[in-house]
Protein backbone atom coordinates (compact mmCIF):
# COMPACT_ATOMS: atom_id res chain seq x y z
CA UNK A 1 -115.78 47.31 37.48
CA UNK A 2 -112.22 47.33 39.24
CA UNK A 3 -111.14 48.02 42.64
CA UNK A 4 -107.77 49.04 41.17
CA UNK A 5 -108.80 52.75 40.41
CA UNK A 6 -110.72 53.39 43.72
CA UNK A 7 -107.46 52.25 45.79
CA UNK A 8 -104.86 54.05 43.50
CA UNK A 9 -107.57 57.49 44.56
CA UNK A 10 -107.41 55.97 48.03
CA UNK A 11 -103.41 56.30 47.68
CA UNK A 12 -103.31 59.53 46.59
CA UNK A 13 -105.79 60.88 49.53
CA UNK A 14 -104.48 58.97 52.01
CA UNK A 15 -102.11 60.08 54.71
CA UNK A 16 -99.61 57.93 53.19
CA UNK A 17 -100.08 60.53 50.29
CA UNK A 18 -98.76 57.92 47.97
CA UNK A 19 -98.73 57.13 44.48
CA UNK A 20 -99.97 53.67 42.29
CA UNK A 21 -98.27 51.21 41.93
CA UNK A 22 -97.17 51.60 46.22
CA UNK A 23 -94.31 49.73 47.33
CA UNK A 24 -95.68 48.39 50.23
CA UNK A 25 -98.76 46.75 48.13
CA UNK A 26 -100.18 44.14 50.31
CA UNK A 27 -99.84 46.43 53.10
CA UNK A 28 -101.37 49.50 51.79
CA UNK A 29 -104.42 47.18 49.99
CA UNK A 30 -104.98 45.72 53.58
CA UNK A 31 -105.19 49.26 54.86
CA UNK A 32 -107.33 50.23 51.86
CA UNK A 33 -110.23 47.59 52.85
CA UNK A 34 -110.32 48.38 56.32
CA UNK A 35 -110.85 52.17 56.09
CA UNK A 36 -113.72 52.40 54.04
CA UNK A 37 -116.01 54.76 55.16
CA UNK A 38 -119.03 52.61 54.46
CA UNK A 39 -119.32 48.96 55.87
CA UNK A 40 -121.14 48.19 52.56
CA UNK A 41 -118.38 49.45 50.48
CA UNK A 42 -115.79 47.48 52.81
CA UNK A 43 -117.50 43.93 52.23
CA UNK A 44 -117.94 44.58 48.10
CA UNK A 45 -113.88 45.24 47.87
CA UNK A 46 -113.24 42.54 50.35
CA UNK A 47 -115.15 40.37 48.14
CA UNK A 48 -113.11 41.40 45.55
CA UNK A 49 -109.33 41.09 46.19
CA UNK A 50 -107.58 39.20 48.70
CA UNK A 51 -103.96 39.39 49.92
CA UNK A 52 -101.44 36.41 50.46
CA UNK A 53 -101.06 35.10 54.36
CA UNK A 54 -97.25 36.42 54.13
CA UNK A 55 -98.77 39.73 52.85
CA UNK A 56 -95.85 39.30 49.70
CA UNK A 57 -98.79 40.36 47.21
CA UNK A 58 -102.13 40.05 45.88
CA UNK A 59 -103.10 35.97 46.24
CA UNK A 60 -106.38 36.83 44.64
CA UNK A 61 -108.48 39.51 42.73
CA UNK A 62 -111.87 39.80 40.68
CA UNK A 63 -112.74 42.25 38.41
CA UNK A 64 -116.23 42.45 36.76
CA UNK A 65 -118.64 43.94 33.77
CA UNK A 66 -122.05 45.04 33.82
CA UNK A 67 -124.57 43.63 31.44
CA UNK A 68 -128.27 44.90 31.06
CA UNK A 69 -129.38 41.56 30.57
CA UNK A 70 -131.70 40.10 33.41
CA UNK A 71 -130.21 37.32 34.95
CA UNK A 72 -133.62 36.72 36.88
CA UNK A 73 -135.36 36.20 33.82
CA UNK A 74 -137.01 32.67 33.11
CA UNK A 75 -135.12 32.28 29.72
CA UNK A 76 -131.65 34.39 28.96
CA UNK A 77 -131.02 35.96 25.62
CA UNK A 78 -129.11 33.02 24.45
CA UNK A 79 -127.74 35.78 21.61
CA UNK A 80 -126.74 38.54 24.06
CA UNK A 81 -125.33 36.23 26.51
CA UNK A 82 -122.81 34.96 23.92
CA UNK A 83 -121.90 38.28 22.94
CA UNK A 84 -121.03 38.95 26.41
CA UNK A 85 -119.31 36.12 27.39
CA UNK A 86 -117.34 36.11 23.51
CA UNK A 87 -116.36 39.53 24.72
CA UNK A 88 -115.28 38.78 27.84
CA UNK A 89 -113.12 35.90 26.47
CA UNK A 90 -112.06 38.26 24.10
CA UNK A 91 -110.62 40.46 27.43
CA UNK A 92 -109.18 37.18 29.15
CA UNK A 93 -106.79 36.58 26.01
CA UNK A 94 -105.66 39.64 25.84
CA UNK A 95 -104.68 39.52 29.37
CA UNK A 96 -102.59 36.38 28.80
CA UNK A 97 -101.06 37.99 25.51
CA UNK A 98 -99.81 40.81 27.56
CA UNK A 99 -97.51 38.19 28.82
CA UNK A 100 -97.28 39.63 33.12
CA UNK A 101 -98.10 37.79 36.21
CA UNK A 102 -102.00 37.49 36.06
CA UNK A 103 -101.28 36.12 32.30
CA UNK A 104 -99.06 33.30 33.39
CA UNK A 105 -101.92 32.81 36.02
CA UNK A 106 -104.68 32.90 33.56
CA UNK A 107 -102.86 30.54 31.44
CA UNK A 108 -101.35 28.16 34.06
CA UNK A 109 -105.49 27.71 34.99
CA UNK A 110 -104.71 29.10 37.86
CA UNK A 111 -107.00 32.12 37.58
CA UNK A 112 -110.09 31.51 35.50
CA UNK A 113 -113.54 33.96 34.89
CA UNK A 114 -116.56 33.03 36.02
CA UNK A 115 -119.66 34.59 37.59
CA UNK A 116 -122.97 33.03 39.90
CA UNK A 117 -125.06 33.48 36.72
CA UNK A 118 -122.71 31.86 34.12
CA UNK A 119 -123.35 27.78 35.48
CA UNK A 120 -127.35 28.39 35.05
CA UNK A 121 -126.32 30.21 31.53
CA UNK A 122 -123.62 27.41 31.03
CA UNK A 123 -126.63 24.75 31.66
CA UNK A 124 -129.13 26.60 29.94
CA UNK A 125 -127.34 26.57 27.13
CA UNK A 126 -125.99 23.15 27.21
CA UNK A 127 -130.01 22.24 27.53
CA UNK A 128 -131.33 23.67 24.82
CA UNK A 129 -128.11 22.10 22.70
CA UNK A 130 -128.84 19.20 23.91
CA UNK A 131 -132.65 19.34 22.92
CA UNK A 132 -132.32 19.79 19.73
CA UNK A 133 -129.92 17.08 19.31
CA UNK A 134 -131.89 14.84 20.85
CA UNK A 135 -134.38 15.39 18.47
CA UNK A 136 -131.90 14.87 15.93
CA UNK A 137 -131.06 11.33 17.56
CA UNK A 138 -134.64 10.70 18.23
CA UNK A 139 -135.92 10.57 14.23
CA UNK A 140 -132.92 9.11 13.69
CA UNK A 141 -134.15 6.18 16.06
CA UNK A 142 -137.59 6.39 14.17
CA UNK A 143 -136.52 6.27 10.72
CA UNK A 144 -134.63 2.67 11.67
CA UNK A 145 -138.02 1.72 13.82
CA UNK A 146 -140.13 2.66 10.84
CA UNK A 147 -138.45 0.53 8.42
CA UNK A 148 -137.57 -2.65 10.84
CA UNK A 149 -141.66 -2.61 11.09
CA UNK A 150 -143.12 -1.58 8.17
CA UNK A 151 -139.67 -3.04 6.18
CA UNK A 152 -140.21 0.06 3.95
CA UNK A 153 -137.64 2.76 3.94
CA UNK A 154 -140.15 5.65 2.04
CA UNK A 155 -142.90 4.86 4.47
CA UNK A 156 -139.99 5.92 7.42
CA UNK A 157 -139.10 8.98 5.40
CA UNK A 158 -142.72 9.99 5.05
CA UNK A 159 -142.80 9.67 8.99
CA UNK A 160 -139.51 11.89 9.72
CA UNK A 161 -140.88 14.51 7.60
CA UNK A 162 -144.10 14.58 9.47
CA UNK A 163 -142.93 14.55 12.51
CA UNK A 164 -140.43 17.13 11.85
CA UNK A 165 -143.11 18.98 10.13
CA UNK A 166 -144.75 18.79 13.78
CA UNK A 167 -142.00 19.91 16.06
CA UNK A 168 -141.29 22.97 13.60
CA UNK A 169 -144.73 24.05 14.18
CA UNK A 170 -144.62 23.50 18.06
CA UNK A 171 -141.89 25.21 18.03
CA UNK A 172 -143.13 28.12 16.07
CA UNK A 173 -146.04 28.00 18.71
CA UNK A 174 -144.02 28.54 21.36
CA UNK A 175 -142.59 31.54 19.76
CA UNK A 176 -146.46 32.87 19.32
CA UNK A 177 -147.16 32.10 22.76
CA UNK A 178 -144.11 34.49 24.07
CA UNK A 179 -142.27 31.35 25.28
CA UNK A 180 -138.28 31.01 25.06
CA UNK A 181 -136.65 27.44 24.76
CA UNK A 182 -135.71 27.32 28.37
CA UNK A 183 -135.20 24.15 30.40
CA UNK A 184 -139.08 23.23 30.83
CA UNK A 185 -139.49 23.56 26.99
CA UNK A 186 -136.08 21.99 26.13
CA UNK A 187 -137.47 18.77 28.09
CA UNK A 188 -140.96 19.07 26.59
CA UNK A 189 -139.70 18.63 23.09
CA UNK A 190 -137.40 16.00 23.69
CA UNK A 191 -140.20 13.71 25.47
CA UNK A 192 -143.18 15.02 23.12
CA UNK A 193 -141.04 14.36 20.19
CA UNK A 194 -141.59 10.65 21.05
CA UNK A 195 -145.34 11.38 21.66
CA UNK A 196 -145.82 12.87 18.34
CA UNK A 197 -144.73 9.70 16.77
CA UNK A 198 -147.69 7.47 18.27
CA UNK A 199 -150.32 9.07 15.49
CA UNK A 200 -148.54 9.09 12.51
CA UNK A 201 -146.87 5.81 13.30
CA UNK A 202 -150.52 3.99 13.57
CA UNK A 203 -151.78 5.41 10.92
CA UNK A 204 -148.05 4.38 8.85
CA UNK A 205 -148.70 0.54 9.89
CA UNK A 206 -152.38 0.55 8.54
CA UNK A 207 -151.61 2.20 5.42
CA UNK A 208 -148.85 -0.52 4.79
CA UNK A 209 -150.61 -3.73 5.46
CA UNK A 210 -153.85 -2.56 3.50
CA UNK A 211 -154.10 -4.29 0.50
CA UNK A 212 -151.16 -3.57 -2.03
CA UNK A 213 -153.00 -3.83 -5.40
CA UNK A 214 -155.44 -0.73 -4.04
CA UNK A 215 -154.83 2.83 -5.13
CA UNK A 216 -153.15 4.80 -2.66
CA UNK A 217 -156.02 6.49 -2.22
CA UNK A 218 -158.15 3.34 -1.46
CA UNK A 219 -155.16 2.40 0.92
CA UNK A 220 -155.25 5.35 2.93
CA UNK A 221 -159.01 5.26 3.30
CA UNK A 222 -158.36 1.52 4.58
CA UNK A 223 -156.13 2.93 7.22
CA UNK A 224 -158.60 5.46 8.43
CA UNK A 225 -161.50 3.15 8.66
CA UNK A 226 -158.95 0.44 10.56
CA UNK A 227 -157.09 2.73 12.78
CA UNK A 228 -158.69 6.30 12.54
CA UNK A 229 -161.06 6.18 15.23
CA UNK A 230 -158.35 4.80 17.33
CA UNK A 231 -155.77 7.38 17.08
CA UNK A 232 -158.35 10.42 17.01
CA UNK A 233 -160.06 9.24 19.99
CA UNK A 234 -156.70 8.43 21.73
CA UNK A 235 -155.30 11.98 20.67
CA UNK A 236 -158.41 13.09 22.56
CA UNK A 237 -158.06 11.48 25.79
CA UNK A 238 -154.09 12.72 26.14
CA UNK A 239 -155.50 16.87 24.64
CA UNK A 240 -157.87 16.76 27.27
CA UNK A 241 -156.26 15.40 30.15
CA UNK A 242 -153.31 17.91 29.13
CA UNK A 243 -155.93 20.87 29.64
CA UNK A 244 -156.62 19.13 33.00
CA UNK A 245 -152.99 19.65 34.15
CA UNK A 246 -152.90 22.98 32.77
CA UNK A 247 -156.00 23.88 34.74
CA UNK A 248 -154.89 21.99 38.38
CA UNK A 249 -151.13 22.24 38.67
CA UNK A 250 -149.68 24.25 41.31
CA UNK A 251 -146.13 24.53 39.46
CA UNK A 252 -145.05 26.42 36.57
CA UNK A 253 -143.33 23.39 35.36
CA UNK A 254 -146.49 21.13 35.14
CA UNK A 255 -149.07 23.83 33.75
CA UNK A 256 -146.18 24.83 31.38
CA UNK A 257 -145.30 20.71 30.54
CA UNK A 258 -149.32 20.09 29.89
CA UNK A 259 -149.57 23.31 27.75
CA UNK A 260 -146.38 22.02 25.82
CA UNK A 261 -148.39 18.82 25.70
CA UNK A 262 -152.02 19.60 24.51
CA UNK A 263 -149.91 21.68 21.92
CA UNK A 264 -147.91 18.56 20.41
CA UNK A 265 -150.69 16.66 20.82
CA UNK A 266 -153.57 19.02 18.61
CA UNK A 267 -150.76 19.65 15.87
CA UNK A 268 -149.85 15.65 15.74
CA UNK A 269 -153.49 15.18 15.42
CA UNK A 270 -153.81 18.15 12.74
CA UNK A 271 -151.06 16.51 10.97
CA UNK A 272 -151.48 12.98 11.06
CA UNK A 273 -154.79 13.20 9.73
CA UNK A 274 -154.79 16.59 7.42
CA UNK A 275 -151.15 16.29 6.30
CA UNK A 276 -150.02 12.41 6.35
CA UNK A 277 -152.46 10.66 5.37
CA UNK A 278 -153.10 13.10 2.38
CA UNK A 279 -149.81 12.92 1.61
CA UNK A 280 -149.62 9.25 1.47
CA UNK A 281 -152.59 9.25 -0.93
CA UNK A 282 -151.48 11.57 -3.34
CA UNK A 283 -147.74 10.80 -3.73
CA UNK A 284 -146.95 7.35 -1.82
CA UNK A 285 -145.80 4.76 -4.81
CA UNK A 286 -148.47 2.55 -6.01
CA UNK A 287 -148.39 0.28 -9.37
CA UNK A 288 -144.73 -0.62 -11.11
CA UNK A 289 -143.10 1.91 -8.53
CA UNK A 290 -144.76 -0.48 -5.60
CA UNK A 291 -141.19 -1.99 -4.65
CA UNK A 292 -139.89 1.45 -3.98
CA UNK A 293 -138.70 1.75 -0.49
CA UNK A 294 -139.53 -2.07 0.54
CA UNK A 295 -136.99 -3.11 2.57
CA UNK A 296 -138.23 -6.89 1.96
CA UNK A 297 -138.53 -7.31 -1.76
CA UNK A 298 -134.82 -5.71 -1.85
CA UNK A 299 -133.62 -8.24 0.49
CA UNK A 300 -135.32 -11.11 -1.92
CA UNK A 301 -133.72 -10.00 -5.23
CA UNK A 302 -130.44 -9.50 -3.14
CA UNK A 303 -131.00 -13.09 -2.12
């Protein structure tokens, strides 16, 4: 959308009867705002274009695209707003490769594109980035916890891969539930991630300490008997009292945050206690292979 080809038509209907590009430009642009016939029309092309103080030229100028994506949405099309913006970028350049004034402008940062929706889209997007790094850094962090407690290095794996296990299938969830990763959800997963850990973590600890010369199997019943209770009963209190923010908040945020969070919590439960601890039982090492993964006997023979 340009102002250029309404004032060149202006121009040529005008009593000046002239023709684009006009010699006296700042002049003739000044003349071109003021005699709209609409008021409406005359504040959009003031807001777009604005002529130097010494009237020598144009000091400023905006021109614009249309885009059927809904800017009032909760969550953009991440995909569609790239395309956009890539094409837009795409104009700027070749703008500065045509090598005139607005390119010297353009690459002297004196002109630059923007638009009142692209910070929240900027943000948005810088969010959701920054979620899923975050979670990145975060089983990083647990992986090193893991092993600094347990001193076993497989026991942290088996942890990572549960808990990544559990935000895949959050995150799935939220794709069932006709949610997009917008800010509220970027935040859930970040903090939640950490929640998730709590269950599988417990249960991790007990299965460790129990007795070493038991079958795996015997081992991970130990762990349920010591801690199970525990964790299922805690994973209770949190799912429920979720459901109770869902029910009494008076914000999106919070009734979407305690949906987000009854969510983590019933799949960390699901998990921990249908998916861990089975797996732990079935494949952990046990026998000649005990050693595997413990941080301590390495650090002995090393010694």
């Amino acid at each position: 959308v340009c102002w250029v080809r309404a004032f060149a038509a202006w121009l040529r209907v005008s009593p000046r009867n002239g023709s684009f590009p006009t010699a006296a430009f700042a002049t003739d642009v000044r003349a071109f705002v003021a005699t709209q016939p609409a008021p409406h029309w005359r504040a959009d092309y003031a807001a777009q274009l604005g002529v130097s103080d010494d009237a020598r030229g144009l000091a400023w100028t905006v021109l614009s695209f249309n885009s059927s994506i809904d800017a009032h949405a909760d969550a953009f099309d991440v995909a569609a707003m790239t395309s956009h913006d890539a094409a837009w970028s795409h104009f700027v350049a070749t703008v500065v490769d045509d090598g005139g004034t607005a390119a010297r402008a353009l690459a002297a940062d004196v002109a630059f594109h923007t638009h009142r929706w692209v910070p929240t889209y900027v943000s948005k997007g810088v969010l959701v980035e920054s979620a899923f790094s975050g979670i990145a850094y975060t089983l990083v962090v647990v992986f090193l916890i893991v092993t600094a407690f347990t001193c076993n290095a497989l026991m942290a794996l088996y942890v990572v891969l549960t808990i990544g296990a559990i935000l895949a299938v959050v995150a799935a969830l939220f794709v069932a539930y006709g949610w997009r990763i917008a800010i509220i959800e970027a935040i859930a997963l970040v903090v939640l991630a950490g929640l998730a850990v709590d269950f599988v973590v417990h249960l991790a600890h007990a299965f460790v300490h129990a007795d070493a010369r038991l079958a795996r199997a015997e081992r991970a019943r130990t762990a349920l008997v010591e801690l199970g209770t525990s964790v299922l009963l805690g994973g209770a209190t949190t799912f429920l009292a979720s459901f109770v923010q869902v029910a009494l908040a008076a914000t999106l945020f919070f009734s979407t945050f305690g949906a987000v969070m009854a969510t983590t919590v019933g799949v960390s439960l699901v998990y921990a206690f249908l998916f861990f601890v089975p797996l732990l039982s079935v494949t952990f090492v046990y026998g000649r292979w005990r050693h595997v993964g413990d941080v301590g006997y390495l650090a002995r023979v090393v010694a």
